[in-house]
Protein backbone atom coordinates (compact mmCIF):
# COMPACT_ATOMS: atom_id res chain seq x y z
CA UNK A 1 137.17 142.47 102.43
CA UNK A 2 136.28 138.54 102.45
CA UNK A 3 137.97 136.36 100.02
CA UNK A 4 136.08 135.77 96.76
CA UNK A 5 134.10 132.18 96.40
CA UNK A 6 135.68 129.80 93.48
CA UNK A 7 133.91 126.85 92.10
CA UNK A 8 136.44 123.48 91.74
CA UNK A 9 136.94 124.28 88.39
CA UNK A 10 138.62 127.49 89.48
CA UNK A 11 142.29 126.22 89.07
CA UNK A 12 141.76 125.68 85.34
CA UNK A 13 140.59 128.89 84.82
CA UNK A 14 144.89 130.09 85.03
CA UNK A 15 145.63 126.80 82.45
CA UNK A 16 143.13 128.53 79.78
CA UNK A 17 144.15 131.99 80.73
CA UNK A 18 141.10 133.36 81.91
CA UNK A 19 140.72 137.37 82.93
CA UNK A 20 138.38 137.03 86.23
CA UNK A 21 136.01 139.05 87.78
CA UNK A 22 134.43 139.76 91.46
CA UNK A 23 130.97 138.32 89.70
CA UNK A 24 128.52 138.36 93.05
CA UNK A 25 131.19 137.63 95.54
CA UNK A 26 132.54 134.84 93.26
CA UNK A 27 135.84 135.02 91.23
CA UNK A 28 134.25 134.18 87.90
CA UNK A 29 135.85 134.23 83.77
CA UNK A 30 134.58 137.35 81.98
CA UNK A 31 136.85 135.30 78.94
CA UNK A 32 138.68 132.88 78.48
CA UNK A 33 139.63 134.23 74.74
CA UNK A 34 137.90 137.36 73.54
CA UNK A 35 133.96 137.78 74.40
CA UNK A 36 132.97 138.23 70.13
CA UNK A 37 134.96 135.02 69.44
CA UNK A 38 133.28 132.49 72.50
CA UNK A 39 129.93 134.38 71.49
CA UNK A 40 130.11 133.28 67.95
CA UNK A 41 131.41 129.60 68.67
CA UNK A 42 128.25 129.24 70.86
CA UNK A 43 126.13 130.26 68.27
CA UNK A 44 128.03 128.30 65.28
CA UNK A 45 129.56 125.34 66.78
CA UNK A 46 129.34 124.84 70.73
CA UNK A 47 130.58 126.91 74.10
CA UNK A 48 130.89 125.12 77.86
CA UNK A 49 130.24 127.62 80.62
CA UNK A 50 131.12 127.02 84.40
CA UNK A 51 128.10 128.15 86.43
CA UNK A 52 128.88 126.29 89.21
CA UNK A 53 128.46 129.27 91.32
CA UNK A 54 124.68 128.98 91.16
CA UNK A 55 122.66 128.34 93.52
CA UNK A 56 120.80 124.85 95.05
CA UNK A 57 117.50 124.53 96.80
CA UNK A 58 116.26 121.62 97.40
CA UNK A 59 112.11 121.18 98.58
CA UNK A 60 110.98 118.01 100.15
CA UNK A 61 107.96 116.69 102.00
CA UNK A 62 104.01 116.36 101.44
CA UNK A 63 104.22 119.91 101.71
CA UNK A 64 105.78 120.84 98.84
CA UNK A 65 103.78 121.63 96.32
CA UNK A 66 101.52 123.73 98.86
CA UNK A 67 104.33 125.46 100.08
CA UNK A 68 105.65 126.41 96.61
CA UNK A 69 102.51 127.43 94.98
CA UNK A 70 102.24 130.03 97.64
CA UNK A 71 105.78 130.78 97.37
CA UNK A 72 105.60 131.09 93.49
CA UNK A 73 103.87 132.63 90.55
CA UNK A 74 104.10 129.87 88.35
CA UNK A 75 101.50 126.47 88.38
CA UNK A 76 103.74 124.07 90.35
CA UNK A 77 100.94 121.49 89.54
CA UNK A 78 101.67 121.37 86.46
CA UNK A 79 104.90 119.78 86.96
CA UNK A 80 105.23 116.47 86.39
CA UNK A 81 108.20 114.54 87.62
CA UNK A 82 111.65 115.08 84.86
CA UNK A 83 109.79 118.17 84.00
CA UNK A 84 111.58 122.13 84.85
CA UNK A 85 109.62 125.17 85.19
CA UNK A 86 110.66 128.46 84.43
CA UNK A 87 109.24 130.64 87.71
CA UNK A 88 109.64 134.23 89.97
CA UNK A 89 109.40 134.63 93.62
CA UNK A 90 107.78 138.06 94.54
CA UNK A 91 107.07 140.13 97.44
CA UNK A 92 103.46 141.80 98.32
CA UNK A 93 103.98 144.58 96.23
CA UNK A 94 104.82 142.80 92.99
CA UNK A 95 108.39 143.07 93.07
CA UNK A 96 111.03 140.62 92.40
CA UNK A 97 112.93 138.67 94.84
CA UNK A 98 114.31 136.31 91.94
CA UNK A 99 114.00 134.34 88.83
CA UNK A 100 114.59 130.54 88.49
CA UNK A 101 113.90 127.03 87.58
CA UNK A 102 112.47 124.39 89.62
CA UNK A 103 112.67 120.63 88.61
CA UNK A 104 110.28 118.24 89.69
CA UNK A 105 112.50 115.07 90.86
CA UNK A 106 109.40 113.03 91.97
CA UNK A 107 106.19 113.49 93.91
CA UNK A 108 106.91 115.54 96.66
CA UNK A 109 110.53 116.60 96.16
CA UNK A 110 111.82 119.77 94.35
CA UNK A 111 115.26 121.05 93.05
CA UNK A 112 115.62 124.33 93.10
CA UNK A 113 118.25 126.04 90.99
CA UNK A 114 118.24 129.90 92.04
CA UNK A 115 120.60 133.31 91.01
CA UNK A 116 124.31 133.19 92.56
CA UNK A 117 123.80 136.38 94.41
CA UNK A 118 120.06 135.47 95.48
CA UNK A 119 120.89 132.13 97.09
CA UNK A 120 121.04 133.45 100.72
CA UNK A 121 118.42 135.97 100.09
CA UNK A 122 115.61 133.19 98.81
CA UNK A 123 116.72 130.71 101.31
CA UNK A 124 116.13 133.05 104.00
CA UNK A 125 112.61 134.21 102.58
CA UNK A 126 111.75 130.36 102.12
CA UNK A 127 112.67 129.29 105.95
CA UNK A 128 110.95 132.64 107.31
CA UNK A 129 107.61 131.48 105.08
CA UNK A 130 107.93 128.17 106.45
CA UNK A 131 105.18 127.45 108.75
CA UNK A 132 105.18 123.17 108.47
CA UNK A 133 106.72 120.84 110.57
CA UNK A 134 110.27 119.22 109.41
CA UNK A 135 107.87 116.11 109.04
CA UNK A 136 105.59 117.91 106.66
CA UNK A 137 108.30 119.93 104.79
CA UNK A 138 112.03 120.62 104.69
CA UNK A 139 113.97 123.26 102.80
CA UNK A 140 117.62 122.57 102.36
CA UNK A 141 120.31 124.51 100.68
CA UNK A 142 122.64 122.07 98.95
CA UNK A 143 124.50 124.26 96.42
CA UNK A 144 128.32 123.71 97.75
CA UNK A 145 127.41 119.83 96.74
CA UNK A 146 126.97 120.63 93.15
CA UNK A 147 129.23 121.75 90.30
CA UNK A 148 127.00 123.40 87.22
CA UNK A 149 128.28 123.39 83.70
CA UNK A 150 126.54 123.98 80.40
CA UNK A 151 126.91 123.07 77.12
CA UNK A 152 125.32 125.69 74.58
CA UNK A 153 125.22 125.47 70.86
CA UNK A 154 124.43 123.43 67.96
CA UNK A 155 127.17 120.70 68.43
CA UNK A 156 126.03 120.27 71.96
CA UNK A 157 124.16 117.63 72.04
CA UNK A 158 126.91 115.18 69.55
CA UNK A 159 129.68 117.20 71.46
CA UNK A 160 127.80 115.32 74.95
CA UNK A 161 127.03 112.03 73.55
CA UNK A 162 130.13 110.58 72.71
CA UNK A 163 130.68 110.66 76.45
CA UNK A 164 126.96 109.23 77.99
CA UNK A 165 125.01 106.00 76.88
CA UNK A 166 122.03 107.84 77.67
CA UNK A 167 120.18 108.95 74.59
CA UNK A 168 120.29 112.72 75.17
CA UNK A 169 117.98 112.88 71.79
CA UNK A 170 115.39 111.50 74.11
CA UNK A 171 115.63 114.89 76.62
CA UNK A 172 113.22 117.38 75.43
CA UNK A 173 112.96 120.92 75.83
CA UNK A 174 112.80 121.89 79.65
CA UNK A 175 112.83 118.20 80.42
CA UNK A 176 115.85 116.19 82.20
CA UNK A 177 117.40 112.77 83.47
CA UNK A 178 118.64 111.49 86.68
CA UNK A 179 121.60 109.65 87.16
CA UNK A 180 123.52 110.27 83.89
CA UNK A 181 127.01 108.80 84.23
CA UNK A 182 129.90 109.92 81.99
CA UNK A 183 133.03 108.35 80.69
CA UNK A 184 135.41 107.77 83.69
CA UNK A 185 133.28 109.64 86.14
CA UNK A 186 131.71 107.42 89.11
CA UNK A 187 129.01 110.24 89.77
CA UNK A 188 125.82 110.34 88.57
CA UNK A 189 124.10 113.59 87.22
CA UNK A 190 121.17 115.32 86.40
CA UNK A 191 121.39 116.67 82.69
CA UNK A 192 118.30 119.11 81.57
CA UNK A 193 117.86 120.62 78.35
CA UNK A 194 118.07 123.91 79.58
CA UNK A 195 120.41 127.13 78.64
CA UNK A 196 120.71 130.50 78.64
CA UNK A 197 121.37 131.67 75.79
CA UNK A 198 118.71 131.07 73.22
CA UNK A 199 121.07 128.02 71.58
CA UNK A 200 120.12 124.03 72.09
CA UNK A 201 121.86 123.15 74.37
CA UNK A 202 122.46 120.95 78.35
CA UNK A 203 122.87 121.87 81.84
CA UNK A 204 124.87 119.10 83.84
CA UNK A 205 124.55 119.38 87.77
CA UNK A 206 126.99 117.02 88.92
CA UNK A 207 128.72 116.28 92.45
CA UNK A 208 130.94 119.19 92.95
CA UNK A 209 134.56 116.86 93.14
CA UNK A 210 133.29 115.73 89.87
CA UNK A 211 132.55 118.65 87.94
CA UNK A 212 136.80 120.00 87.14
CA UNK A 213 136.87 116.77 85.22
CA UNK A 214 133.87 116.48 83.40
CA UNK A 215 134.91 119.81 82.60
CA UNK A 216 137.80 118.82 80.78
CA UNK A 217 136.30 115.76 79.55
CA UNK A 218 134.46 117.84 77.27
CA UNK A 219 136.40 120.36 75.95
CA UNK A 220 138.59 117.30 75.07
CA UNK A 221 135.08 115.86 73.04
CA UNK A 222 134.48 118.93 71.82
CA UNK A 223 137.78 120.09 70.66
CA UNK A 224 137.21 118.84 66.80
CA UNK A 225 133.94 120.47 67.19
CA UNK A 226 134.60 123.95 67.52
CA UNK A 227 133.99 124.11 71.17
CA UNK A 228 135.37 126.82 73.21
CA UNK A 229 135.42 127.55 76.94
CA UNK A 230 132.71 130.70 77.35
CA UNK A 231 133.11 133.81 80.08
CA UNK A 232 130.46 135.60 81.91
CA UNK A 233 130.40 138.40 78.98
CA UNK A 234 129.62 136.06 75.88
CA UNK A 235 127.22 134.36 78.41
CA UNK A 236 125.54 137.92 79.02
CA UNK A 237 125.51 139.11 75.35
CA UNK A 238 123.89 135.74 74.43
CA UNK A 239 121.42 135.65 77.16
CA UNK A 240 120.60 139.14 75.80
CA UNK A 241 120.05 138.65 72.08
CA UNK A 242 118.25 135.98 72.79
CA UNK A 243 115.71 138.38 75.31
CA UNK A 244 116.25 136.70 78.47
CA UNK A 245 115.97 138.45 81.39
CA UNK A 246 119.04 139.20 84.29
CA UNK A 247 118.16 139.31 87.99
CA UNK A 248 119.38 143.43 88.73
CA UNK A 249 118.48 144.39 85.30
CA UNK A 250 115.49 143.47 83.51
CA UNK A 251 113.87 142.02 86.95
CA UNK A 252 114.54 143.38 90.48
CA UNK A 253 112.26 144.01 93.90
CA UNK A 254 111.61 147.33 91.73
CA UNK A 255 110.54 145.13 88.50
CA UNK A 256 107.71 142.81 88.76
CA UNK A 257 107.70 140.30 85.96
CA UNK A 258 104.99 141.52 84.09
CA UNK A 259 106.74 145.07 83.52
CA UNK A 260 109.87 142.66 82.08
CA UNK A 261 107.07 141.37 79.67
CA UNK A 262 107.26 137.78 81.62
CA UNK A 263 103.58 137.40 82.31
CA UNK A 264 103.58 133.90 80.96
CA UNK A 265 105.22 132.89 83.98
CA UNK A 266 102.75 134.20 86.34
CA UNK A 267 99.61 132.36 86.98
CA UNK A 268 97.54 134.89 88.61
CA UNK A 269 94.44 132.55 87.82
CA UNK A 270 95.67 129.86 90.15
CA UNK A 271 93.69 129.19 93.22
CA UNK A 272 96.77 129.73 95.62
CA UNK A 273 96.90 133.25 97.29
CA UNK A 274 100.73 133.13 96.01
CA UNK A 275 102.72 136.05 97.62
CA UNK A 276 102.64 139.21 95.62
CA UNK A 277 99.26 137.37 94.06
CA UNK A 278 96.96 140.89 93.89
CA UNK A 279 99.36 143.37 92.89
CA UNK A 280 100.09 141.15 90.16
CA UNK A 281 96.93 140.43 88.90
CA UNK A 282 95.96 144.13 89.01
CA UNK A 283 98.99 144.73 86.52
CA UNK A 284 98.33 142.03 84.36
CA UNK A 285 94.14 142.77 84.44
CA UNK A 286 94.88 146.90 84.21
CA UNK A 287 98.35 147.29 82.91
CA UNK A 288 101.03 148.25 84.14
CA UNK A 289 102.70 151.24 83.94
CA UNK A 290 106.06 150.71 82.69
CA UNK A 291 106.88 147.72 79.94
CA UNK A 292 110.04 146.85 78.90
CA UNK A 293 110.45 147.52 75.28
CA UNK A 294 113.28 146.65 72.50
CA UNK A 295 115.14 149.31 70.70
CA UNK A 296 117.80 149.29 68.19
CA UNK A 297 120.25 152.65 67.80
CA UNK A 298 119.71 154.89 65.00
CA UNK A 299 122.44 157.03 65.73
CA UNK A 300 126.06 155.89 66.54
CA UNK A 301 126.52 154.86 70.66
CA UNK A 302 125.78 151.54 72.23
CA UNK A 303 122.98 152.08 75.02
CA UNK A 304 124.42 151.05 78.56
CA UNK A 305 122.40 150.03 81.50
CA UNK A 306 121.34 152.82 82.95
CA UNK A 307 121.36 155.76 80.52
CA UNK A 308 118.02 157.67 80.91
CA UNK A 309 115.61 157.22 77.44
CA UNK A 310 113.89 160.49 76.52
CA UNK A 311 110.69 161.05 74.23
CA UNK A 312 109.61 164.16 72.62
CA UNK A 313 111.84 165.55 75.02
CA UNK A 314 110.27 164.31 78.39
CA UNK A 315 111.95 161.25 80.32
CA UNK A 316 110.27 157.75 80.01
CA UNK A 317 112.79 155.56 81.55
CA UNK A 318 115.95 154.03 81.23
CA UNK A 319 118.07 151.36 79.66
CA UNK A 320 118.44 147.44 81.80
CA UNK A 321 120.74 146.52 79.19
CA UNK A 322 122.18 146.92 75.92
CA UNK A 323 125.58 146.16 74.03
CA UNK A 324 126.49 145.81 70.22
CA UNK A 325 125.44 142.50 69.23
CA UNK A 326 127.91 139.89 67.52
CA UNK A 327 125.97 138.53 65.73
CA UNK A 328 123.51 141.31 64.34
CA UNK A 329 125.90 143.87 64.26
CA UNK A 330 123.80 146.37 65.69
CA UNK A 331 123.97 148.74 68.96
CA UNK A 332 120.65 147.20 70.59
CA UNK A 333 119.58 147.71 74.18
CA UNK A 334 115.99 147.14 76.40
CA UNK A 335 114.78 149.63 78.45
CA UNK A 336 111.95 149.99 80.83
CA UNK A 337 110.10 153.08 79.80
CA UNK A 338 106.24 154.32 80.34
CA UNK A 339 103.34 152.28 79.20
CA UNK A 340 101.65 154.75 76.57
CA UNK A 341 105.30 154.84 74.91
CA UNK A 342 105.52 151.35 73.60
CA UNK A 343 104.85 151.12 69.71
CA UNK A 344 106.88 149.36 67.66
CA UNK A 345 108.48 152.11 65.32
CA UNK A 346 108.58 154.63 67.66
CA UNK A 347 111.67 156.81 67.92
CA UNK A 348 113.10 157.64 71.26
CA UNK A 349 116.08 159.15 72.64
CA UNK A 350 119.02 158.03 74.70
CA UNK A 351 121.33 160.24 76.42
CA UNK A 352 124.85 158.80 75.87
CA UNK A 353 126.94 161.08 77.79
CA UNK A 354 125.75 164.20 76.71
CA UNK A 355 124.29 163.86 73.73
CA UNK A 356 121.40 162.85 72.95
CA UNK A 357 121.28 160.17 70.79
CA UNK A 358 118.18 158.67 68.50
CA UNK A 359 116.94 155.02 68.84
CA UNK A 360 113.61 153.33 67.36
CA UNK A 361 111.30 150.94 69.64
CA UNK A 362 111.59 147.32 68.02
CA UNK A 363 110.21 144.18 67.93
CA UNK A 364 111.46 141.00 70.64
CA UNK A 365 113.18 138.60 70.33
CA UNK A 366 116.11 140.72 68.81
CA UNK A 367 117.47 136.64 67.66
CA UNK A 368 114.76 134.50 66.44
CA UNK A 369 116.64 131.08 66.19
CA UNK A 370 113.00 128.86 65.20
């Protein structure tokens, strides 16, 4: 069995005694204190995660943009340059190969930030659909340069200040700067306001030597601020209440995005012959036939991914995820079930062991923070 990956800010992981996990082939923090506790900070005050075990593509030539709009299901023309995009990469049939962001750096170069587990996997697909010249196009990955935290929560942004003269107030939504130096640190680094987990909130790609004391840097800023150090569980039950979607779960090559409810990201009107271009457009023209749909328990039992869903008896699907939320206090869970059994108000089953135990479909987003 290989050794697991660590990021550089591994080593304080022990100092702030962290429980680890084998999290894609990286040794990752579930907690660093108890899951409920780091949710709640991030949602009251502020939490930093260490996601440095993300992923790194970057895009560069006069080929770019062509080569991503066929690549992608997203409008990469859109972009402008300091601008991030929210997009999939499918294959023929609709399915998912992954979920990510791409920044637009200037004209003709393209940072990629892709899933930890996918990295290899999209890399490869990009190189094998790469029919340009290195003069037209290159496609590097560059993700052991770069150390990945983010800082989620309403004290983020004051939390991040006291340490940048750049006027992170100035950084809108899905928008980022280049070349943001902190207190002490010689590196520059791109800071977006991006998250995942429905807060306000920065991600900080910084040189990868650099990132263990930025790290600390801002737990020290934030410790008068309620900031905590957040695991890979509070990151998941955030991401969750806040409806937005994991790679294995709510997407996969066996989910296309418009099933996961994600058609906004998929421009099927575009004039590029994207990959995975018809089957998509003949599920978001027709339907398809399985949506992913909210549900909150009835009964007592917290729906886990993968427990079947039953209506009137007759199997409709199953659960991606679900959990007991912290901060609603209620057994909630998503599930991918049949088309014609979508309605709000419905109630469904879900077999929890063996029982079989009742739910109601709900409205998204389970946390509405606007």
């Amino acid at each position: 069995m290989s050794e697991l990956k660590k990021t550089s800010i591994y080593p304080e992981y022990e100092r702030l005694g962290a429980k680890t996990i084998d999290f894609g082939g990286w040794d990752m923090p579930v907690q660093f204190s108890s899951i409920k506790q780091e949710h709640e900070a991030t949602r009251t005050h502020a939490g930093l995660f260490d996601v440095s075990h993300m992923g790194e593509i970057v895009v560069k030539g006069e080929k770019s943009l062509e080569f991503l709009q066929k690549m992608v299901t997203n409008d990469v023309s859109k972009l402008s340059p300091k601008r991030a995009q929210y997009t999939f990469m499918c294959y023929q049939d609709g399915g998912t190969i992954d979920d990510f962001l791409i920044y637009m750096i200037e004209e003709d170069h393209y940072f990629l930030v892709v899933n930890a587990a996918n990295t290899e996997k999209d890399f490869e697909w990009m190189m094998e659909h790469n029919d340009y010249s290195e003069d037209e196009l290159t496609i590097e990955n560059v993700s052991a340069n770069y150390g990945l935290l983010a800082l989620q929560g309403p004290n983020a942004e004051k939390i991040l200040q006291t340490l940048t003269e750049t006027n992170l107030s100035e950084i809108k939504f899905f928008r980022f700067e280049e070349n943001v130096k902190f207190t002490g640190i010689e590196q520059g680094s791109i800071v977006s306001r991006t998250g995942y987990t429905g807060e306000d909130g920065f991600e900080i790609y910084i040189d990868s030597h650099a990132s263990r004391e930025l790290w600390n840097n801002i737990l020290e800023a934030g410790k008068n601020d309620g900031l905590l150090p957040v695991g890979l569980g509070a990151r998941d039950t955030l991401r969750f209440e806040a409806n937005l979607p994991l790679y294995g779960q709510e997407l996969s090559k066996d989910i296309s995005p418009i099933e996961a409810g994600l058609k906004f990201a998929v421009k099927v009107d575009k004039a590029t012959n994207f990959i995975g271009k018809q089957a998509l457009k003949e599920q978001v023209e027709n339907g398809a036939n399985r949506e992913l749909v909210a549900l909150e328990m009835l009964d007592r039992g917290i729906p886990r991914t993968g427990y079947e869903v039953y209506y009137e008896g007759e199997k409709i699907g199953s659960i991606t995820s679900g959990t007991q939320s912290p901060t609603l206090k209620k057994n909630i869970g998503l599930a991918l079930v049949k088309s014609n059994v979508t309605e709000v108000g419905t109630e469904i089953a879900v077999q929890v062991r063996k029982r079989k135990l009742k739910a109601e479909i709900i409205e998204t987003p389970f946390l509405n923070k606007k």
